[in-house]
Protein backbone atom coordinates (compact mmCIF):
# COMPACT_ATOMS: atom_id res chain seq x y z
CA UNK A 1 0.00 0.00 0.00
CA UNK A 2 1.02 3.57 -1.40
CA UNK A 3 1.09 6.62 1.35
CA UNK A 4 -1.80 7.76 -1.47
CA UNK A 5 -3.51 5.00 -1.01
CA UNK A 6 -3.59 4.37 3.13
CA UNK A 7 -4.28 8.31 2.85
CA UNK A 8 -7.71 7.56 1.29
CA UNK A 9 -8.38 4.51 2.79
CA UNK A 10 -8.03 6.22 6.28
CA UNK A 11 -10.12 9.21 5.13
CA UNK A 12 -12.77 7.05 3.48
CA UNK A 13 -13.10 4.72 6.59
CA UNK A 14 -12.57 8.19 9.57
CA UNK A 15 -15.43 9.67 7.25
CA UNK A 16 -12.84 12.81 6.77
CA UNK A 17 -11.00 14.71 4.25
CA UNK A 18 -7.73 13.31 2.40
CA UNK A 19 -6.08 16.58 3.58
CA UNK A 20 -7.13 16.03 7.26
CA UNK A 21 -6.57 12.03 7.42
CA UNK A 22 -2.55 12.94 5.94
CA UNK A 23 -2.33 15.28 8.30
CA UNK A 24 -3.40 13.08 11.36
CA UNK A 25 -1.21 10.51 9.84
CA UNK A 26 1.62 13.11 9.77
CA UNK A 27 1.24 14.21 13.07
CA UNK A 28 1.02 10.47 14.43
CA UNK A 29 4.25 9.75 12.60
CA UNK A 30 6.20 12.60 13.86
CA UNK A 31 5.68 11.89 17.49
CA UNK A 32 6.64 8.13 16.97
CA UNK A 33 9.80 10.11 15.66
CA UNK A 34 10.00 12.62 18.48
CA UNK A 35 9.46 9.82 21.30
CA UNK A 36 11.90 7.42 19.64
CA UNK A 37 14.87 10.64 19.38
CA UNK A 38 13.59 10.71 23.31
CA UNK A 39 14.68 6.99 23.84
CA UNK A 40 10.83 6.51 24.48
CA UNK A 41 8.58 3.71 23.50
CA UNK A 42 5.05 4.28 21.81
CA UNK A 43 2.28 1.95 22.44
CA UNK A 44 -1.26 1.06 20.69
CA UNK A 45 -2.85 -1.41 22.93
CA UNK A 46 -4.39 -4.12 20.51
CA UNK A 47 -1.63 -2.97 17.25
CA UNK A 48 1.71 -3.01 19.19
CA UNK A 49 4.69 -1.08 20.05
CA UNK A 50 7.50 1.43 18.57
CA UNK A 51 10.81 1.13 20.23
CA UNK A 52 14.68 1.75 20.21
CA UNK A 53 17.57 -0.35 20.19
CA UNK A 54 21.51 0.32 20.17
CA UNK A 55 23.45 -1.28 17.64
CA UNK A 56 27.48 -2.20 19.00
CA UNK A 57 30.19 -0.42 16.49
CA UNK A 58 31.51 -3.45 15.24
CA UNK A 59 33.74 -4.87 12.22
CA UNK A 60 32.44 -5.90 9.34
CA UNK A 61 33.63 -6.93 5.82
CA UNK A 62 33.30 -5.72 2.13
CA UNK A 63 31.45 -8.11 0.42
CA UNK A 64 33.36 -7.39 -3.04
CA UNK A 65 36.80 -7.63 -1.54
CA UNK A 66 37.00 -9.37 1.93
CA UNK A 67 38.31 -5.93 3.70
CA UNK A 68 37.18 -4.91 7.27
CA UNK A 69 35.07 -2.28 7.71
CA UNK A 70 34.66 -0.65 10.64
CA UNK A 71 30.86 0.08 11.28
CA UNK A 72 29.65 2.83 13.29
CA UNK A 73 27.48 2.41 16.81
CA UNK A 74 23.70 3.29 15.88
CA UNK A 75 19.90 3.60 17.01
CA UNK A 76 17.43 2.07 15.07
CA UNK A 77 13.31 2.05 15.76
CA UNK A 78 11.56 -1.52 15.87
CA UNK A 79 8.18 -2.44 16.05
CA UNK A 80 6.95 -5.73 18.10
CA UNK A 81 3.17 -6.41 17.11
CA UNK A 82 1.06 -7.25 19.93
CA UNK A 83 -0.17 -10.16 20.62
CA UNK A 84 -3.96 -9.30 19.13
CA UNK A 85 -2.26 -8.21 15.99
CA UNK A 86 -0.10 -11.50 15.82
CA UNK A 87 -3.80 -13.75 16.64
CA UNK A 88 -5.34 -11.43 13.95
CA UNK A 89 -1.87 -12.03 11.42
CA UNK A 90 -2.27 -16.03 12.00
CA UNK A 91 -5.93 -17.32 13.15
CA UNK A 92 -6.06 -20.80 14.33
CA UNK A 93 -6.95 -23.59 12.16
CA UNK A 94 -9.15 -25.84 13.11
């Protein structure tokens, strides 16, 4: 799914304009963005959570010619699903 597209599909399903569902959408994404810089972790009971995590400065190697690369420490974002989102993801067969 396009930005476009979850743009209208939120707007069509909140019953609001494309121009207000991208800008709730916005303003949802940019405090995710503001909380992770923060080293906090946004939650959506039933969805699941945003996060950070440090990454180790470590050695690695050039694929292409076997040299070691030294690889910078960094913070990345993850997202663990909840556990309604993961029953949702994989019902039960019967």
């Amino acid at each position: 799914m396009t930005k476009a597209e979850l743009i209208e599909a939120v707007a069509t399903k909140a019953g609001v304009t494309k121009a207000d569902a991208e800008k709730t959408l916005s303003a949802f994404f940019d405090q995710v963005v503001a909380a992770a810089k923060k080293d906090d972790k946004v939650a959506w009971p039933g969805f699941g959570s945003f996060s950070t995590s440090k990454r180790k400065a470590r050695l690695g190697r050039n694929p292409q010619t076997g040299a070691e690369v030294k690889i910078a420490a960094s913070t990345n974002v993850k997202f663990t699903a909840s556990s309604t989102l993961k029953a949702a993801m994989n019902p039960k067969k019967k």
